[in-house]
N, C-alpha and C. Protein backbone atom coordinates (compact mmCIF):
# COMPACT_ATOMS: atom_id res chain seq x y z
N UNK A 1 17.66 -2.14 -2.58
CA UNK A 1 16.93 -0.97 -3.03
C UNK A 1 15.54 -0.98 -2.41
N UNK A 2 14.91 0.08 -1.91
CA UNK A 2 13.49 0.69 -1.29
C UNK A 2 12.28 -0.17 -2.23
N UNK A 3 12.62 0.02 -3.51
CA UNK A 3 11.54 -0.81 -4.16
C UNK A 3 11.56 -2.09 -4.69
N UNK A 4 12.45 -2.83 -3.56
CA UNK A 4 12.50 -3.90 -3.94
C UNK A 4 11.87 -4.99 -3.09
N UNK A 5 11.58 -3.92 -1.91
CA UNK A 5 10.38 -4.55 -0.88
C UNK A 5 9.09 -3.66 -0.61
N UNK A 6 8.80 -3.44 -1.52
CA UNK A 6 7.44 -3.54 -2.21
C UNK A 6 6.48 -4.38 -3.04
N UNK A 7 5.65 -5.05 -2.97
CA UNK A 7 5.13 -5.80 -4.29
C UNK A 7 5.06 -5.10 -5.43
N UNK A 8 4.92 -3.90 -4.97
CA UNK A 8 4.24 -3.64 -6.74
C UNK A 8 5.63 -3.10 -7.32
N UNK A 9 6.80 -3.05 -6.54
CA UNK A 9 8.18 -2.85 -6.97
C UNK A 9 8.43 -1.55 -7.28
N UNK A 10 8.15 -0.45 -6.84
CA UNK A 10 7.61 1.19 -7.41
C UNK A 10 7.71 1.56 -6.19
N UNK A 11 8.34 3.11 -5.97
CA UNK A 11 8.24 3.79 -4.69
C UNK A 11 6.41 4.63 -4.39
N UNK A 12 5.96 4.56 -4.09
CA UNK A 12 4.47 5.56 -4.28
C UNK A 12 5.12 7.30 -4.73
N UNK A 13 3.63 7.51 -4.87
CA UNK A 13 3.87 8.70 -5.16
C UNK A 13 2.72 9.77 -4.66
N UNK A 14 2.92 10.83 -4.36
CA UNK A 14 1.59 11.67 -3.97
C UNK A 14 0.60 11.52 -4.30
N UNK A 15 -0.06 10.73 -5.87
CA UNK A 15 -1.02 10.78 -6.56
C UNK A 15 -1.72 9.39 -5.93
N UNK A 16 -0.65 8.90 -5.81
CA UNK A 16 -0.65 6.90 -5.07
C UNK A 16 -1.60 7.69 -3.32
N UNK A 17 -0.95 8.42 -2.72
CA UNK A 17 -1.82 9.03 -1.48
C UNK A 17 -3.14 9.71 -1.58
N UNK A 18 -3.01 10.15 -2.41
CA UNK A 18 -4.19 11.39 -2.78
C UNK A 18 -5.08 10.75 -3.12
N UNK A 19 -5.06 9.79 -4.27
CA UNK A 19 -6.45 8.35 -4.36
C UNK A 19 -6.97 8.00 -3.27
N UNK A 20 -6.08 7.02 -2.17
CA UNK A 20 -6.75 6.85 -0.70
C UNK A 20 -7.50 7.84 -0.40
N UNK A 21 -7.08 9.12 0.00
CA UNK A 21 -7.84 10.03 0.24
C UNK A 21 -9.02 10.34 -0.04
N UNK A 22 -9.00 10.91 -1.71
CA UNK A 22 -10.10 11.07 -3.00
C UNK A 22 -11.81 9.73 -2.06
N UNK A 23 -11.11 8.49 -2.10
CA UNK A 23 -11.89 7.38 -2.14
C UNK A 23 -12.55 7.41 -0.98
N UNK A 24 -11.88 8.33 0.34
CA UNK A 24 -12.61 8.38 1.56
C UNK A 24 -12.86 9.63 2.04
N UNK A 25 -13.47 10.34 0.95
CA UNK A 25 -13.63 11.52 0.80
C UNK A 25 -15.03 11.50 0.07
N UNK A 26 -14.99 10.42 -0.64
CA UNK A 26 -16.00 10.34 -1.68
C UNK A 26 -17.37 9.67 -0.84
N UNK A 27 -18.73 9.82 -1.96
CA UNK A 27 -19.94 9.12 -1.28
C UNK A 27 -19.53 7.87 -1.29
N UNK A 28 -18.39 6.96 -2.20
CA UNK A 28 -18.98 6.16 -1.69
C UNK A 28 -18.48 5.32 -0.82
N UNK A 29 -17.68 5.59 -0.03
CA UNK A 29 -17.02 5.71 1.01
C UNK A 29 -18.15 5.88 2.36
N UNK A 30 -19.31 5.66 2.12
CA UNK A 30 -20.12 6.28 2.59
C UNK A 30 -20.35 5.44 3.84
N UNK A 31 -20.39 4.01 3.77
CA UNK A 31 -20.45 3.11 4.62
C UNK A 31 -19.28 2.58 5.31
N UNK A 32 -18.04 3.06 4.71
CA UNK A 32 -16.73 2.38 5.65
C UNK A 32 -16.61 3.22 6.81
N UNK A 33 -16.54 2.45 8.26
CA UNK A 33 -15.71 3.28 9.20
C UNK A 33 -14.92 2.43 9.75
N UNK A 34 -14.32 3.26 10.54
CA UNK A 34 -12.66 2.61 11.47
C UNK A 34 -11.97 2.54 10.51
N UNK A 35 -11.38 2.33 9.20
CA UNK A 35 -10.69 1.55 8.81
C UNK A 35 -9.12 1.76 8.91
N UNK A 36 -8.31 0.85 9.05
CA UNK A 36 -7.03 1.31 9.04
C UNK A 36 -6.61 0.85 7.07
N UNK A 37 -5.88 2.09 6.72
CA UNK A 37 -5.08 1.73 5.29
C UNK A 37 -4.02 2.26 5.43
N UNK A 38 -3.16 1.40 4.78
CA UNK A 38 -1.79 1.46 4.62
C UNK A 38 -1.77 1.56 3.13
N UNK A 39 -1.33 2.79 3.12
CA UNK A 39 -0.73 3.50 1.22
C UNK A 39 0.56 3.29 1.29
N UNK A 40 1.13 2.07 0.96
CA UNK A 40 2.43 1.79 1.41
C UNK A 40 2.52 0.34 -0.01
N UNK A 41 2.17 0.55 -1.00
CA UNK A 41 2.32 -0.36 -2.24
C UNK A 41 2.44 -1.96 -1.68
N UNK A 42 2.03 -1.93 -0.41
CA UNK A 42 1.94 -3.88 0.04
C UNK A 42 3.58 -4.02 0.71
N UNK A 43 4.18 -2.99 1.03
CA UNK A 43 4.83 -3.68 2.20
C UNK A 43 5.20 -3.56 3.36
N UNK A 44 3.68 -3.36 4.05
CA UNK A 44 3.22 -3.99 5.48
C UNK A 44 3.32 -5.22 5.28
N UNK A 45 3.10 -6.09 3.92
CA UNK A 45 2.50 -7.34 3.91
C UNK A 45 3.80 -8.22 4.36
N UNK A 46 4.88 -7.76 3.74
CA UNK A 46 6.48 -8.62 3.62
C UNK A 46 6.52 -8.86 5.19
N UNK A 47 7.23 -10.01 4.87
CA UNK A 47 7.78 -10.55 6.14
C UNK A 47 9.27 -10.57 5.97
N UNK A 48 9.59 -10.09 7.41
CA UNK A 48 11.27 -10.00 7.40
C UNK A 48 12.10 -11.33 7.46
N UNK A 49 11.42 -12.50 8.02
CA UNK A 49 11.80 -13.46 8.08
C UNK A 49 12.01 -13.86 7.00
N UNK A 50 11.76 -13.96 5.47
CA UNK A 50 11.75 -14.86 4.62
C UNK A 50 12.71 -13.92 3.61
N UNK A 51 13.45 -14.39 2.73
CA UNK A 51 14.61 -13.52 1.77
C UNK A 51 12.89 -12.96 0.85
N UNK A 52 13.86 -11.99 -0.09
CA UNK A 52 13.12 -11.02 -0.42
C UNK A 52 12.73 -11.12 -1.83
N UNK A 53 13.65 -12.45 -2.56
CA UNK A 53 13.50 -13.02 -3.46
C UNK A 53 12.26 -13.86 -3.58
N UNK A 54 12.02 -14.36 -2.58
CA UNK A 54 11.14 -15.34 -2.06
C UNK A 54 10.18 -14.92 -1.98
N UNK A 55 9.39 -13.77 -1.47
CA UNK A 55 8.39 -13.09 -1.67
C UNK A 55 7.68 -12.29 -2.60
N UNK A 56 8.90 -11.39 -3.25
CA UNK A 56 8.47 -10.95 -4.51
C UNK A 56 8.85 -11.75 -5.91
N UNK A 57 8.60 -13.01 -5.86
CA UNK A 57 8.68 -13.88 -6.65
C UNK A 57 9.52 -14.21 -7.73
């Protein structure tokens, strides 16, 4: 299942995108540049190499 390689175990949701946004939209956001974010609930982080049990604990 999709949310089972996720950490936070949950598919996102528009509101999950729209925060990122909101936050770099906002003042105080004021000092970040370049940044790369991934709204992706942490799994960029997973590694394919390791079972999936193993990671999400």
């Amino acid at each position: 299942m999709l949310t089972s390689r996720t950490p936070l175990g949950r598919m996102g949701t528009t509101a999950d995108v729209g925060n990122a946004v909101v936050l770099f939209c906002s003042e105080g956001a004021g000092w970040i540049t370049g940044p790369v974010v991934y709204v992706d609930g942490g799994a960029s982080l997973m590694d394919t190499l390791f079972p999936l049990d193993i990671q999400c604990g």
